[in-house]
PDB file of N, CA and C in Angstrom:
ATOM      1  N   UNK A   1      90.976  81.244  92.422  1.00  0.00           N
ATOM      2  CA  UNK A   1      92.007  81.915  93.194  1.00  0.00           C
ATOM      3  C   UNK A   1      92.165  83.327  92.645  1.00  0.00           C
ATOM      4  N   UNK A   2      91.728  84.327  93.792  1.00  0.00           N
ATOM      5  CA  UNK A   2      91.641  85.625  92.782  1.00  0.00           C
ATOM      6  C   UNK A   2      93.305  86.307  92.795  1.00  0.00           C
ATOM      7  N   UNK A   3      93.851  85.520  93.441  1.00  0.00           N
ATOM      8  CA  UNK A   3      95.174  86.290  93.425  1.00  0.00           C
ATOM      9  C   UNK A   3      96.015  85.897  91.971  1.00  0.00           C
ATOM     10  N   UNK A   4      95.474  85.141  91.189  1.00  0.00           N
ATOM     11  CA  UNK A   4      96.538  84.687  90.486  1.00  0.00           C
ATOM     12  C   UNK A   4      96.964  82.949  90.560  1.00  0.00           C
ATOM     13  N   UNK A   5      97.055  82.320  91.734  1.00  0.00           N
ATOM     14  CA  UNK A   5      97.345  81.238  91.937  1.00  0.00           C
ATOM     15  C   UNK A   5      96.371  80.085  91.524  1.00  0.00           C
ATOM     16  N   UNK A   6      97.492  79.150  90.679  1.00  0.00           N
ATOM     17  CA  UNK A   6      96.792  78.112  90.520  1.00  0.00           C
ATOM     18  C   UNK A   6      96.221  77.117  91.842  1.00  0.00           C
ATOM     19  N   UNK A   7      95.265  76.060  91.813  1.00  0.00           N
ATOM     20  CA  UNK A   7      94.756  75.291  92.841  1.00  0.00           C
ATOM     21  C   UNK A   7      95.805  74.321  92.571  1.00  0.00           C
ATOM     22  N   UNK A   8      96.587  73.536  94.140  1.00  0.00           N
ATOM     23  CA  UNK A   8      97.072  72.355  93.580  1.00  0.00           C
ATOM     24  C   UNK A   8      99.054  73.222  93.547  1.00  0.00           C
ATOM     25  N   UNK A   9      99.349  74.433  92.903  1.00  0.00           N
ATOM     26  CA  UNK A   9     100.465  74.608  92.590  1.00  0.00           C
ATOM     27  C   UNK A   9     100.992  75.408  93.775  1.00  0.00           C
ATOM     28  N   UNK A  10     102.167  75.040  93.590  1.00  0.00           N
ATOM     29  CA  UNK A  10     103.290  75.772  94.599  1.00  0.00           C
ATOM     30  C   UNK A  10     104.049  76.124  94.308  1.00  0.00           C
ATOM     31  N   UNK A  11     104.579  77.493  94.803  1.00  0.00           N
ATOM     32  CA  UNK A  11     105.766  77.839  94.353  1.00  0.00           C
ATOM     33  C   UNK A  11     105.815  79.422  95.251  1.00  0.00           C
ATOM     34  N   UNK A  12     107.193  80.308  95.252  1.00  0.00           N
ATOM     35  CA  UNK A  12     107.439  80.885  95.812  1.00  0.00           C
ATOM     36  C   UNK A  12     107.160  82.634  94.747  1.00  0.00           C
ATOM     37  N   UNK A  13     106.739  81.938  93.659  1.00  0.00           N
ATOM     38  CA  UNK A  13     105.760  83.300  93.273  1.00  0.00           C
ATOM     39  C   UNK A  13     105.009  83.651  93.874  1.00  0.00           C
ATOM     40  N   UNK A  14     104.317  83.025  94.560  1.00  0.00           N
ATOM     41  CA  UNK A  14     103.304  83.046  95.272  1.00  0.00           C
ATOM     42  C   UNK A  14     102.860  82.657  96.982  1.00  0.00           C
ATOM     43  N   UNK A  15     103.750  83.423  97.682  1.00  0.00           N
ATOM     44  CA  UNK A  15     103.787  82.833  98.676  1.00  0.00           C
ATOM     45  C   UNK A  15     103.054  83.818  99.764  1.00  0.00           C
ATOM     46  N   UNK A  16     102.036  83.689  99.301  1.00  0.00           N
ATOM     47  CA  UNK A  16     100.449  84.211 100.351  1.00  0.00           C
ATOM     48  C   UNK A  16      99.550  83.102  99.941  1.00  0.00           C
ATOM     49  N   UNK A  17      99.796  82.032  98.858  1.00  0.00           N
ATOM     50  CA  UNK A  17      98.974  80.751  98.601  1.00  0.00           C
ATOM     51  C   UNK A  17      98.639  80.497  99.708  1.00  0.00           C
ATOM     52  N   UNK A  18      97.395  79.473  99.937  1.00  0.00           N
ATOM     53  CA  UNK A  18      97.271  78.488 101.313  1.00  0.00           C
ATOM     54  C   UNK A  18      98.143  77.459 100.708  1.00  0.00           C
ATOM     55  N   UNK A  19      98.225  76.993  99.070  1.00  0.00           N
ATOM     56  CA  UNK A  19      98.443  75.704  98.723  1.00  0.00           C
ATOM     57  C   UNK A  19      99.927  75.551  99.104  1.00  0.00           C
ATOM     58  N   UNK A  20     100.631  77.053  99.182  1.00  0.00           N
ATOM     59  CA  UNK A  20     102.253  77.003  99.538  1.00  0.00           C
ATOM     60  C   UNK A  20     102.004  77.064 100.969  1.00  0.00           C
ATOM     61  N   UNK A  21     101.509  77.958 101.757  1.00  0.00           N
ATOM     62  CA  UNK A  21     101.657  78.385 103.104  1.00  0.00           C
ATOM     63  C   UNK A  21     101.066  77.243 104.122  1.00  0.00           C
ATOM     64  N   UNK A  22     100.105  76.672 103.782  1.00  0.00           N
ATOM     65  CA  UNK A  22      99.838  75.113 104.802  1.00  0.00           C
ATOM     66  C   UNK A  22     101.129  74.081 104.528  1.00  0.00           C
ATOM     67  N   UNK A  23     101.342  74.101 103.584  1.00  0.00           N
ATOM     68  CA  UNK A  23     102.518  73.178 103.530  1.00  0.00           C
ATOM     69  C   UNK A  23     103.788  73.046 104.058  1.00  0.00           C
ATOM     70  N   UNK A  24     103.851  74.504 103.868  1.00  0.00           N
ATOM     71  CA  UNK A  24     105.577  75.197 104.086  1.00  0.00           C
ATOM     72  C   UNK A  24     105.158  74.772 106.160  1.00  0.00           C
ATOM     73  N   UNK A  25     103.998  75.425 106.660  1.00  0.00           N
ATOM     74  CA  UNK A  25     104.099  75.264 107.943  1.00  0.00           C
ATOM     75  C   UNK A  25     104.212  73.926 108.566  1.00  0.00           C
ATOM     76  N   UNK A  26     103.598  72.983 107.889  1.00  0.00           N
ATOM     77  CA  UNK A  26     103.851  71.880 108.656  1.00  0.00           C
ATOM     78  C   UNK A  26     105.751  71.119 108.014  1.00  0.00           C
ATOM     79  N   UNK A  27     105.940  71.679 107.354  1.00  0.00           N
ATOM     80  CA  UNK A  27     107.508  70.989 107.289  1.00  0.00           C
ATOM     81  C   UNK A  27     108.617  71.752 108.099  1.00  0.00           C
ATOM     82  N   UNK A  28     108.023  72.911 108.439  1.00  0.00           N
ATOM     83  CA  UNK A  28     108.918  74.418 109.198  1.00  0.00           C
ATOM     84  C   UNK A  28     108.682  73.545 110.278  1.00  0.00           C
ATOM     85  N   UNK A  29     107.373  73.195 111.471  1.00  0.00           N
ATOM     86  CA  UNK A  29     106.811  73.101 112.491  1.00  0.00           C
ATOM     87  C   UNK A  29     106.549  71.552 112.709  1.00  0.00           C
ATOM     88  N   UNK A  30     106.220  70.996 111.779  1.00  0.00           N
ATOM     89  CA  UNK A  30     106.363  69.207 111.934  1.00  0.00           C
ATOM     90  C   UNK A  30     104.536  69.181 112.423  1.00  0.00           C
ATOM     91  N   UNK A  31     103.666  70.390 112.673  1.00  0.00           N
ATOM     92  CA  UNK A  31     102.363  70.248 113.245  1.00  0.00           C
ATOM     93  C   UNK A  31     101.267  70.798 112.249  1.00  0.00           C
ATOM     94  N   UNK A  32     100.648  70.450 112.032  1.00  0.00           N
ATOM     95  CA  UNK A  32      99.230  70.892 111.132  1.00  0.00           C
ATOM     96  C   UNK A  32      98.033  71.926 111.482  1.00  0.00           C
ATOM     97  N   UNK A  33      98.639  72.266 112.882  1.00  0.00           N
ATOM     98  CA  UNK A  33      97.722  72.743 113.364  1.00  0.00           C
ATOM     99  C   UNK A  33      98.555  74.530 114.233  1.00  0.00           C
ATOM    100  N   UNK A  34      97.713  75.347 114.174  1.00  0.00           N
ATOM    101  CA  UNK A  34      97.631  76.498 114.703  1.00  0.00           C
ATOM    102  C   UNK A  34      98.275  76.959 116.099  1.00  0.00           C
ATOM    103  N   UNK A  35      99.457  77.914 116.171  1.00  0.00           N
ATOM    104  CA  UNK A  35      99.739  77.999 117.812  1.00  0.00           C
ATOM    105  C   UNK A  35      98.829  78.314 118.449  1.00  0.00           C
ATOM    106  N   UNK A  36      98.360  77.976 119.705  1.00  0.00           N
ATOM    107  CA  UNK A  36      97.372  78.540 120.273  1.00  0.00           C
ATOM    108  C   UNK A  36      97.245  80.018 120.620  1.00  0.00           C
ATOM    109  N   UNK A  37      98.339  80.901 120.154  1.00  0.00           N
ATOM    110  CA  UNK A  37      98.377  82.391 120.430  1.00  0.00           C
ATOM    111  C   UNK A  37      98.652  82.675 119.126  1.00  0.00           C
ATOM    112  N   UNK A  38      98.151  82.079 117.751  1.00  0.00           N
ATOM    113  CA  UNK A  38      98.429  82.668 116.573  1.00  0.00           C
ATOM    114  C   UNK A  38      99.068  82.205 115.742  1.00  0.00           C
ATOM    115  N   UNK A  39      99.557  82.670 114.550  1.00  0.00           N
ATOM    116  CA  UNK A  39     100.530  82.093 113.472  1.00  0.00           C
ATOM    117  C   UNK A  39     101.606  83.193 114.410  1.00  0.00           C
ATOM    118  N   UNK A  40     101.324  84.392 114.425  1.00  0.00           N
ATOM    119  CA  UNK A  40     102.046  85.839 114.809  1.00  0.00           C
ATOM    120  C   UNK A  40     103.017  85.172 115.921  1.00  0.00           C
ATOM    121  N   UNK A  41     102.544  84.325 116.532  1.00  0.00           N
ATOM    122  CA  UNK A  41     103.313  83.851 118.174  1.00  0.00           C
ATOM    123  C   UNK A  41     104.744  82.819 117.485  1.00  0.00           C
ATOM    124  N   UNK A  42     104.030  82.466 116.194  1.00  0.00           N
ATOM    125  CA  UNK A  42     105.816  81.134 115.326  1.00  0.00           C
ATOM    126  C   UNK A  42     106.554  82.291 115.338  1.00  0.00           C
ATOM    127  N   UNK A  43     107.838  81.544 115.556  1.00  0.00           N
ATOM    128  CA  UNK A  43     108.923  82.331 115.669  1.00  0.00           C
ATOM    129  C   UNK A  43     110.139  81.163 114.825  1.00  0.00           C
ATOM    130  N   UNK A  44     110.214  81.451 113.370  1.00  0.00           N
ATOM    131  CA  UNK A  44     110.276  80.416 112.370  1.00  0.00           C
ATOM    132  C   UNK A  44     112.387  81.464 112.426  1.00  0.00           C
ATOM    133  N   UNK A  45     113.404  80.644 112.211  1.00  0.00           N
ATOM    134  CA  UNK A  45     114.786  80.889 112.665  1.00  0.00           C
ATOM    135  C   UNK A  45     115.464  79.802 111.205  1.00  0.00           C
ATOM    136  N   UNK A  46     115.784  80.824 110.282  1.00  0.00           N
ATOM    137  CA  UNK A  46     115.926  80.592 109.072  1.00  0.00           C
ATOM    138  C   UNK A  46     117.823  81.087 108.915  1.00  0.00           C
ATOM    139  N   UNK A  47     118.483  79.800 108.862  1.00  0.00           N
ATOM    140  CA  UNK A  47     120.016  80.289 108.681  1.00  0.00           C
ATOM    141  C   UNK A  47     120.671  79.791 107.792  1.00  0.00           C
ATOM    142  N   UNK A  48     121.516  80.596 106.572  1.00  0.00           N
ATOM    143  CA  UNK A  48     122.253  79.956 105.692  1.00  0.00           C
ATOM    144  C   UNK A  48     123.404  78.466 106.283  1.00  0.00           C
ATOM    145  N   UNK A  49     123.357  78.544 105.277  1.00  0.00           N
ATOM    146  CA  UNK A  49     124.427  76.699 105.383  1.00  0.00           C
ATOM    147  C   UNK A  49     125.422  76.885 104.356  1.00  0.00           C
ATOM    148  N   UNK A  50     126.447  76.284 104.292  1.00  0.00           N
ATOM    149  CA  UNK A  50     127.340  76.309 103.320  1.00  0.00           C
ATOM    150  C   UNK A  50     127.355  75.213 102.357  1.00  0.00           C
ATOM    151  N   UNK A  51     126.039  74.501 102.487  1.00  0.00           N
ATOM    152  CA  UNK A  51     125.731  73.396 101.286  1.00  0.00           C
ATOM    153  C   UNK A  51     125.620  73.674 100.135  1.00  0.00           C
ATOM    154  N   UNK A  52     125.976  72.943  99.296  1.00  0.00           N
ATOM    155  CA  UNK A  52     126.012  73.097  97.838  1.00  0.00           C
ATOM    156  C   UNK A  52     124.410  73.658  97.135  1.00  0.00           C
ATOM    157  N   UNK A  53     124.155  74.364  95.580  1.00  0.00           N
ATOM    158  CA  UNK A  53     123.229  74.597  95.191  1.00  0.00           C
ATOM    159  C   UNK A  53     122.304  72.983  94.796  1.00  0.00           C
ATOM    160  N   UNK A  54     122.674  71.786  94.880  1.00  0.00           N
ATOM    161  CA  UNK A  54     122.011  70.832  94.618  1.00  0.00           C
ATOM    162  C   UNK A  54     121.603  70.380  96.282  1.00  0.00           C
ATOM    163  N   UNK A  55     121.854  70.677  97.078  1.00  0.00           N
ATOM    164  CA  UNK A  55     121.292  70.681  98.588  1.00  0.00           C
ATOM    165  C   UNK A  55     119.935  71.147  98.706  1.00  0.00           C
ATOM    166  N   UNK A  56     118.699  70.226  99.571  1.00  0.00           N
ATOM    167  CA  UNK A  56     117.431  70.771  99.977  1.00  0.00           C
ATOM    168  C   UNK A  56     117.852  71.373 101.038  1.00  0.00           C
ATOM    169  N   UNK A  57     116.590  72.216 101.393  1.00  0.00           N
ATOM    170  CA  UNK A  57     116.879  72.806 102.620  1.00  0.00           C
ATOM    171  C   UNK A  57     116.334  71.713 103.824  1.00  0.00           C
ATOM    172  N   UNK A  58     116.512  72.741 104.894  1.00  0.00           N
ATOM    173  CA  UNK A  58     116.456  71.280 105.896  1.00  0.00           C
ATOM    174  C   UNK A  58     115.707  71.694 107.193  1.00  0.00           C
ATOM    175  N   UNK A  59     114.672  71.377 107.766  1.00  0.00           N
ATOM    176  CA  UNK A  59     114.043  72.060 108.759  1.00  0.00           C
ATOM    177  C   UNK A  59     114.011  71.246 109.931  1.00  0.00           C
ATOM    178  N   UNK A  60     114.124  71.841 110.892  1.00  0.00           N
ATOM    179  CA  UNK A  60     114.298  70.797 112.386  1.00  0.00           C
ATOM    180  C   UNK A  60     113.228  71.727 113.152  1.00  0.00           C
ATOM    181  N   UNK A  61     112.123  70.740 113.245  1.00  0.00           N
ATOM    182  CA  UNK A  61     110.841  71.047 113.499  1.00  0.00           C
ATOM    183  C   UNK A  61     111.028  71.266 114.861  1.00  0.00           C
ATOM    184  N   UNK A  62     111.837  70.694 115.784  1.00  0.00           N
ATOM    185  CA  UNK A  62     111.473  71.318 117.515  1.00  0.00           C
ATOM    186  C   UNK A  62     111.828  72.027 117.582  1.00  0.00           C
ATOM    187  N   UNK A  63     112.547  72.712 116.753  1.00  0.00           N
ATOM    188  CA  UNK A  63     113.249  74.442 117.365  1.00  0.00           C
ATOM    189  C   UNK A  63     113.026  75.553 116.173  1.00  0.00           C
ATOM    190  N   UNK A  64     112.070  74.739 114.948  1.00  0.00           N
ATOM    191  CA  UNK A  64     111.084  75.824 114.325  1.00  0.00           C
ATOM    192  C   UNK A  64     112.398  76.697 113.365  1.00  0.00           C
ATOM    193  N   UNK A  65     113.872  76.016 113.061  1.00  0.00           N
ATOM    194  CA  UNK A  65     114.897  75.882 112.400  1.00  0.00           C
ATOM    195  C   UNK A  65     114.763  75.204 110.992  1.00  0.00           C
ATOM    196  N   UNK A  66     115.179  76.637 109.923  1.00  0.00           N
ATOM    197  CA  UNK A  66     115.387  76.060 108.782  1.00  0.00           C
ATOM    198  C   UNK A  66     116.427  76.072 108.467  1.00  0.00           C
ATOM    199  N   UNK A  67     117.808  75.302 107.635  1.00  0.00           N
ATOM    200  CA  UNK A  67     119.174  75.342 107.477  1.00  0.00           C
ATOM    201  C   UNK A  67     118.411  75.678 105.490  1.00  0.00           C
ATOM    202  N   UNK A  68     118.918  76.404 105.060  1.00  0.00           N
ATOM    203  CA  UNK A  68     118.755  76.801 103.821  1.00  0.00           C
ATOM    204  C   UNK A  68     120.350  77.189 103.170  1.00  0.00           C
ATOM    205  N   UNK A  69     120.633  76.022 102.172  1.00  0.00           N
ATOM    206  CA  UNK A  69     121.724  76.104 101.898  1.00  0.00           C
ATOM    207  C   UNK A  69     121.562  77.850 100.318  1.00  0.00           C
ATOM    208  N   UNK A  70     122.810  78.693  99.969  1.00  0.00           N
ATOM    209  CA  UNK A  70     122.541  79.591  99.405  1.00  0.00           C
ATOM    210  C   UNK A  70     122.648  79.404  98.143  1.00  0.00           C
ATOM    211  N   UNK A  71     121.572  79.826  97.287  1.00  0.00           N
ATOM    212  CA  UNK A  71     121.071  79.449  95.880  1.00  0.00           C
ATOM    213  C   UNK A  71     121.428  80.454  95.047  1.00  0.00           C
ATOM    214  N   UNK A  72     121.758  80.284  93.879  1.00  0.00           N
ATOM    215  CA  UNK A  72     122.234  81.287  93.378  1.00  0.00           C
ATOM    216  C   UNK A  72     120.854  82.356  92.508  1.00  0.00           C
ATOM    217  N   UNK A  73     120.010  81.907  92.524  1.00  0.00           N
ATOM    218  CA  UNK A  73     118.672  82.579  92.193  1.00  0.00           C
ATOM    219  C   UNK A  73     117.176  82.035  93.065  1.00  0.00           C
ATOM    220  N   UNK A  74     116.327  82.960  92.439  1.00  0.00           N
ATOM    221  CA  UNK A  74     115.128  82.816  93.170  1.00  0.00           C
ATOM    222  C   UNK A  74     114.337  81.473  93.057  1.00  0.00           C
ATOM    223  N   UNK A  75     114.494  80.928  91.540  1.00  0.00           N
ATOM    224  CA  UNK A  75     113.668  80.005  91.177  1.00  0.00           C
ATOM    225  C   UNK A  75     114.516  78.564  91.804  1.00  0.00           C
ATOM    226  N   UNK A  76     116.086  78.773  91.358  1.00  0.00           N
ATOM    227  CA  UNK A  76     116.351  77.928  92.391  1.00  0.00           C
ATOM    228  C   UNK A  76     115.799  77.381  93.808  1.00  0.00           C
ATOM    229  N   UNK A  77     116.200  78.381  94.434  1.00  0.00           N
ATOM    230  CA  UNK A  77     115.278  78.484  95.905  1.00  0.00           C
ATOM    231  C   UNK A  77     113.876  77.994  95.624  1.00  0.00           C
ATOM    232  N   UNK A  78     112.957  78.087  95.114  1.00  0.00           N
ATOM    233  CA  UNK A  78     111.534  77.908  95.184  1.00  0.00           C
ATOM    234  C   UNK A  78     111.811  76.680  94.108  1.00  0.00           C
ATOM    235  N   UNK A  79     112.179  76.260  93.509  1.00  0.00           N
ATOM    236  CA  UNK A  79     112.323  74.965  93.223  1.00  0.00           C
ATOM    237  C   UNK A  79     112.820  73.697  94.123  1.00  0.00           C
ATOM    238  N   UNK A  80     113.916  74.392  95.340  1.00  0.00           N
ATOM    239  CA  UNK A  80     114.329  73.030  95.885  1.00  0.00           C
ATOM    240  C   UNK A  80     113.838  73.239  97.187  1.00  0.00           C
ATOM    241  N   UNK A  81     113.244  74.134  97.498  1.00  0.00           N
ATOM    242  CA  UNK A  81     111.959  74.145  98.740  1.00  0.00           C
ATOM    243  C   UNK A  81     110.544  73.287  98.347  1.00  0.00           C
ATOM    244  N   UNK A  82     110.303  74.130  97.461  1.00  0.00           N
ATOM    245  CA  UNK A  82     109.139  72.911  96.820  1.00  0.00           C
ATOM    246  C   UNK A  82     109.006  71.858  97.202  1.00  0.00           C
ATOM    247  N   UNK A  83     110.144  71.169  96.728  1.00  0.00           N
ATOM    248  CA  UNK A  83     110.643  69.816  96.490  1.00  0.00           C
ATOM    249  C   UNK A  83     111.290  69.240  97.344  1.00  0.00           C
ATOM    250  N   UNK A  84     111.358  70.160  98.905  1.00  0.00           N
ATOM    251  CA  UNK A  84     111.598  69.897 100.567  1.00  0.00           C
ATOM    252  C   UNK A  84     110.408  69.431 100.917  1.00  0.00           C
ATOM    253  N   UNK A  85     109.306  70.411 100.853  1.00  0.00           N
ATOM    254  CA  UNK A  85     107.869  70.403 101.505  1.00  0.00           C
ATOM    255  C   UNK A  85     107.094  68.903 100.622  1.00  0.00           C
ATOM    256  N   UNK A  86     107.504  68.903  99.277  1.00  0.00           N
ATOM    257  CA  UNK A  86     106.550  67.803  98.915  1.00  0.00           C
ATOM    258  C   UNK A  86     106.835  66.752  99.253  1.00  0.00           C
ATOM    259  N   UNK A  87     108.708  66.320  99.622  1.00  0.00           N
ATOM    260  CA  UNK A  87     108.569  65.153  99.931  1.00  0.00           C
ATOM    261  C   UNK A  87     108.905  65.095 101.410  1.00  0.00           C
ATOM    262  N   UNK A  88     108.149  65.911 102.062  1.00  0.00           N
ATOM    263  CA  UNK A  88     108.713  65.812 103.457  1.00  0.00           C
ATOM    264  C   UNK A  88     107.233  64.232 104.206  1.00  0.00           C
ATOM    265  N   UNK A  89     107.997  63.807 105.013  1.00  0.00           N
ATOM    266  CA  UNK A  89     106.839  62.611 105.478  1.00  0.00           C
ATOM    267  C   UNK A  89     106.697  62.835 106.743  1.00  0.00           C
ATOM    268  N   UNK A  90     107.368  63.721 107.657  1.00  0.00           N
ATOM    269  CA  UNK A  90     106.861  64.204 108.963  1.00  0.00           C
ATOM    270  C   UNK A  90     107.165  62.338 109.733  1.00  0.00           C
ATOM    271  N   UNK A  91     106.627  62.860 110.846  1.00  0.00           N
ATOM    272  CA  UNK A  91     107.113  61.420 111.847  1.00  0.00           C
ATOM    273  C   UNK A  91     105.765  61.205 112.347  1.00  0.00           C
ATOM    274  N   UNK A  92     105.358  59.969 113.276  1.00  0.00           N
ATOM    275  CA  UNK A  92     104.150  59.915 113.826  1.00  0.00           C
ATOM    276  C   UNK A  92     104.806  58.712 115.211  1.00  0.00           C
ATOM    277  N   UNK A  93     103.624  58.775 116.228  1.00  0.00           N
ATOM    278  CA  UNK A  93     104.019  57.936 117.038  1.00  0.00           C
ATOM    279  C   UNK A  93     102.933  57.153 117.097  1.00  0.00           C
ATOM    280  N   UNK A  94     103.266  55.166 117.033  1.00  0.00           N
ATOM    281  CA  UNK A  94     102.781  54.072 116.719  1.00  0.00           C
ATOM    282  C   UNK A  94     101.917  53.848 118.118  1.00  0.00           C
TER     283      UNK A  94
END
């Protein structure tokens, strides 16, 4: 990784990673896959919450809505996003 980034790690130091940026999209979008007019065409609608600093953030994939409660630092934030995207399990139909 010539930028610096480890393989495997995530975090918001680094957020031109694929290892952050594939991830982050499918928990933003709920889809794995590409708009058909681009990444440029997501139109990703990111609004504070008045949840506590021990609150994940919270993404509602049909309307491409993140509720991001306000952290009092950076690493905060990129610690409990992280830890949105890793344990997010997405839905499927049987």
């Amino acid at each position: 990784f010539a930028h610096g980034c480890s393989p495997g790690g995530r975090s918001l130091t680094c957020p031109t990673c694929p290892a952050f940026l594939v991830p982050l999209a499918v928990f933003l979008t709920g889809s794995d896959r590409i708009p058909i007019y681009g990444m440029s065409s997501l139109r990703i609608i990111i609004q504070s919450t008045p949840s506590g600093e021990q609150y994940l953030p919270v993404a509602h994939t049909c309307y491409n809505l993140l509720d991001l409660p306000k952290y009092s630092s950076k690493e905060i934030l990129s610690a409990r996003l992280v830890q949105a995207i890793d344990h997010y399990e997405g839905f499927s139909l049987a």
